[in-house]
C-alpha atoms as a PDB file:
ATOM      1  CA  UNK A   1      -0.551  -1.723  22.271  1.00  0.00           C
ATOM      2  CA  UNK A   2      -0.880  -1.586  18.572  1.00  0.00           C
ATOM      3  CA  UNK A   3       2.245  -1.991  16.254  1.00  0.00           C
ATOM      4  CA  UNK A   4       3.271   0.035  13.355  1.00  0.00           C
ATOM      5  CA  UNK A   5       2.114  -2.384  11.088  1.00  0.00           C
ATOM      6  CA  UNK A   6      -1.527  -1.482  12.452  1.00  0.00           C
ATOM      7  CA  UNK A   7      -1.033   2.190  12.970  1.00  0.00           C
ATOM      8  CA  UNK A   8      -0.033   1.911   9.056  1.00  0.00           C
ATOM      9  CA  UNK A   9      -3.323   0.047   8.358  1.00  0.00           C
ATOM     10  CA  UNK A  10      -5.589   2.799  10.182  1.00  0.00           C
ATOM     11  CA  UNK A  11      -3.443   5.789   8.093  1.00  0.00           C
ATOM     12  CA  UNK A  12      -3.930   3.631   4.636  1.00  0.00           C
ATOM     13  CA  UNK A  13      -7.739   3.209   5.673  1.00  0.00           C
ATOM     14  CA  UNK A  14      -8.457   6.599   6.698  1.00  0.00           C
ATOM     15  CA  UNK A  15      -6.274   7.938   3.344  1.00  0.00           C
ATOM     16  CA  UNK A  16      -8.930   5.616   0.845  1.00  0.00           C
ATOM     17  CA  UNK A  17     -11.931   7.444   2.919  1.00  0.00           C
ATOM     18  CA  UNK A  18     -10.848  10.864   1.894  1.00  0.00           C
ATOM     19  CA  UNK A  19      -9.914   9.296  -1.970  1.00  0.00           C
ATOM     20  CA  UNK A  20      -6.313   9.564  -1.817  1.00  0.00           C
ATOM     21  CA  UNK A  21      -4.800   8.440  -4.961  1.00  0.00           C
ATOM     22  CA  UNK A  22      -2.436   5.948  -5.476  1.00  0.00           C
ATOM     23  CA  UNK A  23      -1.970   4.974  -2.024  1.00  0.00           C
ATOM     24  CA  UNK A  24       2.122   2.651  -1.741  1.00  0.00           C
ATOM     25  CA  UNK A  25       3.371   1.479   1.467  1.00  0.00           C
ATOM     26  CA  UNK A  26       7.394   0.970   1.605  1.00  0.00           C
ATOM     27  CA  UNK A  27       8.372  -1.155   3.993  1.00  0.00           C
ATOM     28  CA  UNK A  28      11.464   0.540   5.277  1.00  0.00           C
ATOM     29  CA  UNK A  29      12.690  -1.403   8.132  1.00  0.00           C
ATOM     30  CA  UNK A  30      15.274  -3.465   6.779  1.00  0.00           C
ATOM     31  CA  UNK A  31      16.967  -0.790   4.705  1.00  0.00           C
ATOM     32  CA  UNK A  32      16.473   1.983   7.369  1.00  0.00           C
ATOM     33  CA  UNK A  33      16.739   3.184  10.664  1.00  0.00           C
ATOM     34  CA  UNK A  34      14.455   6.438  10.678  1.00  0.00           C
ATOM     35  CA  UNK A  35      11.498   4.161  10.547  1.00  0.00           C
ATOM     36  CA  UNK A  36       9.459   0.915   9.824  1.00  0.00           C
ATOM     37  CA  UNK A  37       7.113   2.009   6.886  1.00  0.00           C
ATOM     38  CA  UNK A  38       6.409   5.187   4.536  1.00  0.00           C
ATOM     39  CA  UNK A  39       2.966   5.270   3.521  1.00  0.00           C
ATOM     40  CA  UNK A  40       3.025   7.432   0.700  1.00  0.00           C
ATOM     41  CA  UNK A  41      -0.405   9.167  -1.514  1.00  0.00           C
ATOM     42  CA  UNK A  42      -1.198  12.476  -3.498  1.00  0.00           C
ATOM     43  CA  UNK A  43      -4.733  14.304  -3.543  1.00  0.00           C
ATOM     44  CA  UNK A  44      -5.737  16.558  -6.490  1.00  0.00           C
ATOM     45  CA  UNK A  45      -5.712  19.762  -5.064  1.00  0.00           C
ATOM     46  CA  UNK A  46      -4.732  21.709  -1.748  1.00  0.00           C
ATOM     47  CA  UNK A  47      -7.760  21.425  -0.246  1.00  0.00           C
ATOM     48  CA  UNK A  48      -7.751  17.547  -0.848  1.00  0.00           C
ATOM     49  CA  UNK A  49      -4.416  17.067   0.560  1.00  0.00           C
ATOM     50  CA  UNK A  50      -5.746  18.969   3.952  1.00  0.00           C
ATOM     51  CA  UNK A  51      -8.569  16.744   4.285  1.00  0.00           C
ATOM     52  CA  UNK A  52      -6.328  13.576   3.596  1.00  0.00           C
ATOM     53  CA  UNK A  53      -3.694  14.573   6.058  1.00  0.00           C
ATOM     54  CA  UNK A  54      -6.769  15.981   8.598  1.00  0.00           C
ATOM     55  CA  UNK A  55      -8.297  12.656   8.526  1.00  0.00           C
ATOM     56  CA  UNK A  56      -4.971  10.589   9.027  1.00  0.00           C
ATOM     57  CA  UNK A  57      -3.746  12.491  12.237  1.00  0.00           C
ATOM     58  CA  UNK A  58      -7.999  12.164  13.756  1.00  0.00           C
ATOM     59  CA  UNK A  59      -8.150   8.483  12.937  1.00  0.00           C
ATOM     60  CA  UNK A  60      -4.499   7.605  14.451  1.00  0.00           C
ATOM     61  CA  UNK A  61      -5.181  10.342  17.269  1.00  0.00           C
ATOM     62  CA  UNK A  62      -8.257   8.023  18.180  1.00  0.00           C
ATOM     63  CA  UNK A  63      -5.725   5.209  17.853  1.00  0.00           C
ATOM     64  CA  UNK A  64      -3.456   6.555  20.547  1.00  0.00           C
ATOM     65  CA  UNK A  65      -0.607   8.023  18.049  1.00  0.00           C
ATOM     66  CA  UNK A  66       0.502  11.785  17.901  1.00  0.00           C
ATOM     67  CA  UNK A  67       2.399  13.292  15.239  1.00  0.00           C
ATOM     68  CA  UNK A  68       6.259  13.913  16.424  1.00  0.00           C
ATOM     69  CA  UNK A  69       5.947  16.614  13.613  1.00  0.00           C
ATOM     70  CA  UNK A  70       4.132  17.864  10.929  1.00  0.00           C
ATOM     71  CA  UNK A  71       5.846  19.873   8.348  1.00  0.00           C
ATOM     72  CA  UNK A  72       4.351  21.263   4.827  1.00  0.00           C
ATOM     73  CA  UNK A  73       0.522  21.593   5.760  1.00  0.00           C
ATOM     74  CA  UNK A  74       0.673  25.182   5.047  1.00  0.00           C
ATOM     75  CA  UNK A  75       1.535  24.998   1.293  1.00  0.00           C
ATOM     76  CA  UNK A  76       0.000  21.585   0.894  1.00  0.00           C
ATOM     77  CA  UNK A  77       1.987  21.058  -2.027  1.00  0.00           C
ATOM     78  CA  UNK A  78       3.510  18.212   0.050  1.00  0.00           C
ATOM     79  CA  UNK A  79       2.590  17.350   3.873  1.00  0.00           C
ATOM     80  CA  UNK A  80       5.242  15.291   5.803  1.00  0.00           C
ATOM     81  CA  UNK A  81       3.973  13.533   8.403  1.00  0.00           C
ATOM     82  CA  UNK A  82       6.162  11.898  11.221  1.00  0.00           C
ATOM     83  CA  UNK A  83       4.525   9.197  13.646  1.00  0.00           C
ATOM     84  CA  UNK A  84       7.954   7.536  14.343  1.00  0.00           C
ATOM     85  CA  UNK A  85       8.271   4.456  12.886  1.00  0.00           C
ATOM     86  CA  UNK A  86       5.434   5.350  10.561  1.00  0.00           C
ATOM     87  CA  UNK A  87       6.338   8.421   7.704  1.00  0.00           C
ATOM     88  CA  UNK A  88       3.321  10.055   6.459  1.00  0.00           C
ATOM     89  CA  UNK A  89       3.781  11.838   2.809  1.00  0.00           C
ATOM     90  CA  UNK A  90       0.562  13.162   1.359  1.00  0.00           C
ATOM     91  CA  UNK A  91       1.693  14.706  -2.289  1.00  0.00           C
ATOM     92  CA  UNK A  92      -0.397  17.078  -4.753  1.00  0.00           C
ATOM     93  CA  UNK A  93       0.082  15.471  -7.953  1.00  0.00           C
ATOM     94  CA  UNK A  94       3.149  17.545  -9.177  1.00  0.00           C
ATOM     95  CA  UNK A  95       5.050  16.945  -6.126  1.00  0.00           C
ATOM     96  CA  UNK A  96       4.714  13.042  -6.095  1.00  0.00           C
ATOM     97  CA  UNK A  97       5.989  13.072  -9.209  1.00  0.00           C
ATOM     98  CA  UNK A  98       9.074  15.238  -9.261  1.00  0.00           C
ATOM     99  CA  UNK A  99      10.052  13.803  -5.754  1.00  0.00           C
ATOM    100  CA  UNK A 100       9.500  10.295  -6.585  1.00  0.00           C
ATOM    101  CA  UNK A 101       9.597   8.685  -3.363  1.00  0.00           C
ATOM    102  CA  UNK A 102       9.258   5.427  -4.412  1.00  0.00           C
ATOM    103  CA  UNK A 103      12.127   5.864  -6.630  1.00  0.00           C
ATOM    104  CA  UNK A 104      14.363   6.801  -4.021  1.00  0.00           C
ATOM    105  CA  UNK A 105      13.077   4.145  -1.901  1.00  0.00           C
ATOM    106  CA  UNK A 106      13.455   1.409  -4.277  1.00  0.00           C
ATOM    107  CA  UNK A 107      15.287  -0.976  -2.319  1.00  0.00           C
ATOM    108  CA  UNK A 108      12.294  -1.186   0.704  1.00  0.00           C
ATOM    109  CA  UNK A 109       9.480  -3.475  -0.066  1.00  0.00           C
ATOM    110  CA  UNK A 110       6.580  -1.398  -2.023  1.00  0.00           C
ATOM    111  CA  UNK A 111       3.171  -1.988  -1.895  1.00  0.00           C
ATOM    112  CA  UNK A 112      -0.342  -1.103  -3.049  1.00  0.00           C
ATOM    113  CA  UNK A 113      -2.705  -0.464  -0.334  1.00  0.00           C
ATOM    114  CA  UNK A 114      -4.429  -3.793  -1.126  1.00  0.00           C
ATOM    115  CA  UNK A 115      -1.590  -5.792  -0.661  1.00  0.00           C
ATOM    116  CA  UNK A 116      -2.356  -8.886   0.780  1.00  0.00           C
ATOM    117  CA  UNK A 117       1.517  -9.339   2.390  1.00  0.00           C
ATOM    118  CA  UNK A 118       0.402  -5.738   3.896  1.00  0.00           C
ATOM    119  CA  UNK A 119      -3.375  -6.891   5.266  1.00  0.00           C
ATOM    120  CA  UNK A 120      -2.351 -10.321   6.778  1.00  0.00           C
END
């Protein structure tokens, strides 16, 4: 059975193989109880965003993880995706910025996708 930490691994992976852009994970579990990590990245366009999101819920499909919901895919202006203890938020590039989750998140652990402390 894989852990969240490794479901989170296979959504940052498949989000750099469709080009996401600034890919963060928050590490949420000691400040929250809705989940264990957001994993957080914007696309450039609508079209982008589908493929990003598209490509997250195949790979972690294959993995053995469904979506408890998907909200936003329609607009694409922002697509929440909820796996549980993973929280999926692909962003176009307005949207990252005026939600700023990172900001709002600031007292969970955030890293790059290349995080070592994240990898290991």
């Amino acid at each position: 059975m894989n852990s969240s930490k490794e479901f989170a691994k296979i959504a940052v992976a498949a989000m750099e193989e469709k080009k996401a852009e600034e890919i963060r994970i928050i590490d949420i579990a000691e400040v929250s109880s809705i989940g264990d990590y957001f994993i957080i990245a914007n696309g450039n366009n609508p079209s982008q965003v589908h493929a990003i999101a598209d490509f997250v819920e195949e790979k972690l499909g294959k993995a053995g993880l469904s979506p408890k919901q998907i909200e936003g895919y329609q607009n694409a202006n922002w697509v929440l995706m909820d796996y549980g203890d993973i929280i999926i938020h692909v962003f176009d590039k307005d949207n990252r910025l005026f939600y700023n989750l990172e900001r709002i998140w600031k007292d969970g652990k955030i890293m790059n996708a290349d995080d070592v402390d994240f990898l290991n």
